[in-house]
C-alpha atoms as a PDB file:
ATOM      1  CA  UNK A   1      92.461 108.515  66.496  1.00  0.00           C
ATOM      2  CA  UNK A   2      95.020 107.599  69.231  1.00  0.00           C
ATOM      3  CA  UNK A   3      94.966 106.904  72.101  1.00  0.00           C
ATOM      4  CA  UNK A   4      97.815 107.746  75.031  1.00  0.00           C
ATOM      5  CA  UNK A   5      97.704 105.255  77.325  1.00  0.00           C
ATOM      6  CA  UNK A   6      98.914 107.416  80.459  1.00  0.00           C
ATOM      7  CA  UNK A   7     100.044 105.438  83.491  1.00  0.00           C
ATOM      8  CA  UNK A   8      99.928 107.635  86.564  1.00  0.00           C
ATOM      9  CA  UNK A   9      96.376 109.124  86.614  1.00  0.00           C
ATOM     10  CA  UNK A  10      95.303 105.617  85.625  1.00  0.00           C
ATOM     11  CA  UNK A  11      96.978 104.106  88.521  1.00  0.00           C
ATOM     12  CA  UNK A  12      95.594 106.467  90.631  1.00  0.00           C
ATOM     13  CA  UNK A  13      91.709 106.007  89.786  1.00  0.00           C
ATOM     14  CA  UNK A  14      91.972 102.806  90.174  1.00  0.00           C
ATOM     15  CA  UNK A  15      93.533 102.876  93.289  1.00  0.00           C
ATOM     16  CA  UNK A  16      91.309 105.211  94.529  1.00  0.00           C
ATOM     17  CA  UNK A  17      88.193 102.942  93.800  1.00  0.00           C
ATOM     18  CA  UNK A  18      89.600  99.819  95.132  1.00  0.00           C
ATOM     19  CA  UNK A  19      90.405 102.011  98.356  1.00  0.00           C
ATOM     20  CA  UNK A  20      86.337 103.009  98.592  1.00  0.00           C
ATOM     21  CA  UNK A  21      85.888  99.363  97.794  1.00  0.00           C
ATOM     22  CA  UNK A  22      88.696  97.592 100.957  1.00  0.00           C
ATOM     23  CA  UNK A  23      89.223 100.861 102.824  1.00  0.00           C
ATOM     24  CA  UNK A  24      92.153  98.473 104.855  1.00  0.00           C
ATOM     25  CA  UNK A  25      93.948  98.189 101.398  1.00  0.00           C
ATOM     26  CA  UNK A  26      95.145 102.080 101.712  1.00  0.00           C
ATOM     27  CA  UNK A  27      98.040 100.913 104.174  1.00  0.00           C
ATOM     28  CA  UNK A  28      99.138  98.633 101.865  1.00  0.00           C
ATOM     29  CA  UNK A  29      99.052 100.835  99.081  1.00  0.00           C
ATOM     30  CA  UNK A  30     100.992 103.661 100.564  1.00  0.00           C
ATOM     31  CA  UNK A  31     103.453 101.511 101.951  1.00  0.00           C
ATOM     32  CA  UNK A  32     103.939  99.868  98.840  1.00  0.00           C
ATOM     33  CA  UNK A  33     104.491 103.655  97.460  1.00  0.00           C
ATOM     34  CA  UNK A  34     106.923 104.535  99.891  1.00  0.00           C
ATOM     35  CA  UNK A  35     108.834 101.725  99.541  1.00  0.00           C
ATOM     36  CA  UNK A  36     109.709 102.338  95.558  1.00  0.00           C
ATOM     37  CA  UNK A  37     109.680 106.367  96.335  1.00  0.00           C
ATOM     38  CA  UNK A  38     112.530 105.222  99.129  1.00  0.00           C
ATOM     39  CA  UNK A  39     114.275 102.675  96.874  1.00  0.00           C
ATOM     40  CA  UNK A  40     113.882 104.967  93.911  1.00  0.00           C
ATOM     41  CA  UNK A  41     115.855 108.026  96.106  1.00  0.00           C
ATOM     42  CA  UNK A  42     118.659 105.135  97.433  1.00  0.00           C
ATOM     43  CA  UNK A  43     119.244 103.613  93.711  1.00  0.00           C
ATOM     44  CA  UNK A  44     118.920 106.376  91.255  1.00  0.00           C
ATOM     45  CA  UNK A  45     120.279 104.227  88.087  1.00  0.00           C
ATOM     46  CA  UNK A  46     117.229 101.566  88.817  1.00  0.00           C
ATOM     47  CA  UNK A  47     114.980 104.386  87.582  1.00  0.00           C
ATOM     48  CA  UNK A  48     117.155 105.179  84.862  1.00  0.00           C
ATOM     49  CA  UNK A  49     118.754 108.199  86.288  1.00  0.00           C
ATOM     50  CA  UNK A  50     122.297 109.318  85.948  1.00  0.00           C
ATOM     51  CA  UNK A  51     125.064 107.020  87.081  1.00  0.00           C
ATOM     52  CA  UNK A  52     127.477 108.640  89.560  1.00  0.00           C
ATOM     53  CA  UNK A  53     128.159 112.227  91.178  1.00  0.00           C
END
């Protein structure tokens, strides 16, 4: 048996817990999310998306 080890949806529950646990740590854990979601639009080839136009 295998097992997938998928990164998203586990990243998510456990956010989601720790934000019921510290209810403050949600600003820090959007912001954090915007942040790479803002770098991640500026600098495409740091995701490993196409180089140039």
């Amino acid at each position: 048996m295998q097992m997938h080890l998928v990164l998203g949806p586990l990243a998510a529950l456990i956010a989601g817990i720790l934000i019921l646990v510290m209810p403050r740590l949600l600003n820090y854990i959007v912001a954090i999310y915007l942040i790479l979601i803002g770098l991640a639009g500026l600098f495409p080839a740091l995701m490993g998306g196409p180089m140039g136009p």
